[in-house]
Protein backbone atom coordinates (compact mmCIF):
# COMPACT_ATOMS: atom_id res chain seq x y z
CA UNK A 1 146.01 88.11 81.62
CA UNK A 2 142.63 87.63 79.49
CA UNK A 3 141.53 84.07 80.23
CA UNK A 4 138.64 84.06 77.80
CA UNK A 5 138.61 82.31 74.86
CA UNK A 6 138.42 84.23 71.82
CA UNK A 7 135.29 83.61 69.52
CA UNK A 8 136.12 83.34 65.71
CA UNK A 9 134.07 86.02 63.76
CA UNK A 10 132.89 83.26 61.23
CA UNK A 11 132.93 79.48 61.45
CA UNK A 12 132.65 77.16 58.41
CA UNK A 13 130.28 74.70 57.58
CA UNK A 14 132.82 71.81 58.26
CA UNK A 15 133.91 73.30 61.84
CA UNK A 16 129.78 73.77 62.53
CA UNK A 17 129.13 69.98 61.84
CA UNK A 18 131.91 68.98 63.82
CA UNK A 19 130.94 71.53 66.85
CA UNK A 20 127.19 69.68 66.89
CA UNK A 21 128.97 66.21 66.41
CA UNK A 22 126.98 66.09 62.98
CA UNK A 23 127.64 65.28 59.10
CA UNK A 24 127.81 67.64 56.89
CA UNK A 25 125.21 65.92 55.27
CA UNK A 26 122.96 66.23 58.71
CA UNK A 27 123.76 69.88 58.76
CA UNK A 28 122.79 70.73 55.16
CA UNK A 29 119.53 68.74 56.16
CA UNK A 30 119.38 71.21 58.80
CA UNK A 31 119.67 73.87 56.65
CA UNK A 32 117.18 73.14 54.05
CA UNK A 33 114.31 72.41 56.17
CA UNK A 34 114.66 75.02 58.27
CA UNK A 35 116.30 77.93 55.87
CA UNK A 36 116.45 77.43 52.47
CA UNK A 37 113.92 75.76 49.44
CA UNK A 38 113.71 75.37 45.90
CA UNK A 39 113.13 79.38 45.58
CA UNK A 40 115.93 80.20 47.87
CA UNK A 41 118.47 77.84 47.57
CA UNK A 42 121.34 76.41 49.79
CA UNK A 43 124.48 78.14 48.08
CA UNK A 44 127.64 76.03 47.48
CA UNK A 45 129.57 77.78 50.60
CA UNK A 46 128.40 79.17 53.99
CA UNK A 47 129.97 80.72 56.82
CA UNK A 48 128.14 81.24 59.75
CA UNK A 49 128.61 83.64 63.02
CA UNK A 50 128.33 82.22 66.67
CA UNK A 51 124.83 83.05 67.36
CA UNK A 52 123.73 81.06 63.95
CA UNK A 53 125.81 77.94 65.76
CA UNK A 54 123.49 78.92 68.63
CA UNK A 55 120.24 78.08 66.65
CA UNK A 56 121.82 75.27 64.64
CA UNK A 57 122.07 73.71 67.96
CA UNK A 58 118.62 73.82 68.91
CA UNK A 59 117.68 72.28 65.26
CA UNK A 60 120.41 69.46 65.93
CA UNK A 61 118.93 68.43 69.08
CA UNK A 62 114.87 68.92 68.88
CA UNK A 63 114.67 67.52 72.90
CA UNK A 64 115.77 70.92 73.74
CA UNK A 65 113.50 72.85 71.61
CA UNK A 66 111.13 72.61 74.88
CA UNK A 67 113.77 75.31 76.32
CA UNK A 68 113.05 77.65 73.61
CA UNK A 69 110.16 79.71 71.82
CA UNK A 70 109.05 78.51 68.73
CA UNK A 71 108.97 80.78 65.79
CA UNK A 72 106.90 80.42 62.63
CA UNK A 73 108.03 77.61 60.30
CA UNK A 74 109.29 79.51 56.69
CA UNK A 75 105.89 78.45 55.12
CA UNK A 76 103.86 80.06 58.20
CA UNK A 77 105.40 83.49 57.24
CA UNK A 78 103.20 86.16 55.65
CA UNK A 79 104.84 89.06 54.09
């Protein structure tokens, strides 16, 4: 008997907004300050994997960023 819960490969963007008790709205917010701008832009669907959720929490809830180690905003990036 397997008592773990099986993890879904890919979640959609409704099932990640509900999982971080969000709008969709908040969690395209999310998404464009954090992932996407005017040169790369938010396409019409998404599907994201469980470690994305992972990070999309931290962005929902900024009090626990303190937990975590900050990475380079998108504009601090130098290629």
């Amino acid at each position: 008997m397997n008592a773990r819960k099986t993890m879904k490969q890919f979640y959609t963007e409704t099932e990640v907004a509900h999982a971080l008790c969000i709008s969709l709205e908040a969690l395209h917010e999310l998404l464009d300050k954090h992932v996407f701008d005017l040169d790369n832009p938010r396409p019409d669907v998404l599907e994201f994997t469980h470690a994305e959720l992972l990070l999309l929490s931290v962005w929902a809830e900024p009090e626990r960023a303190c937990n975590v180690i900050t990475m380079p905003g998108k504009d601090q990036i130098f290629i």
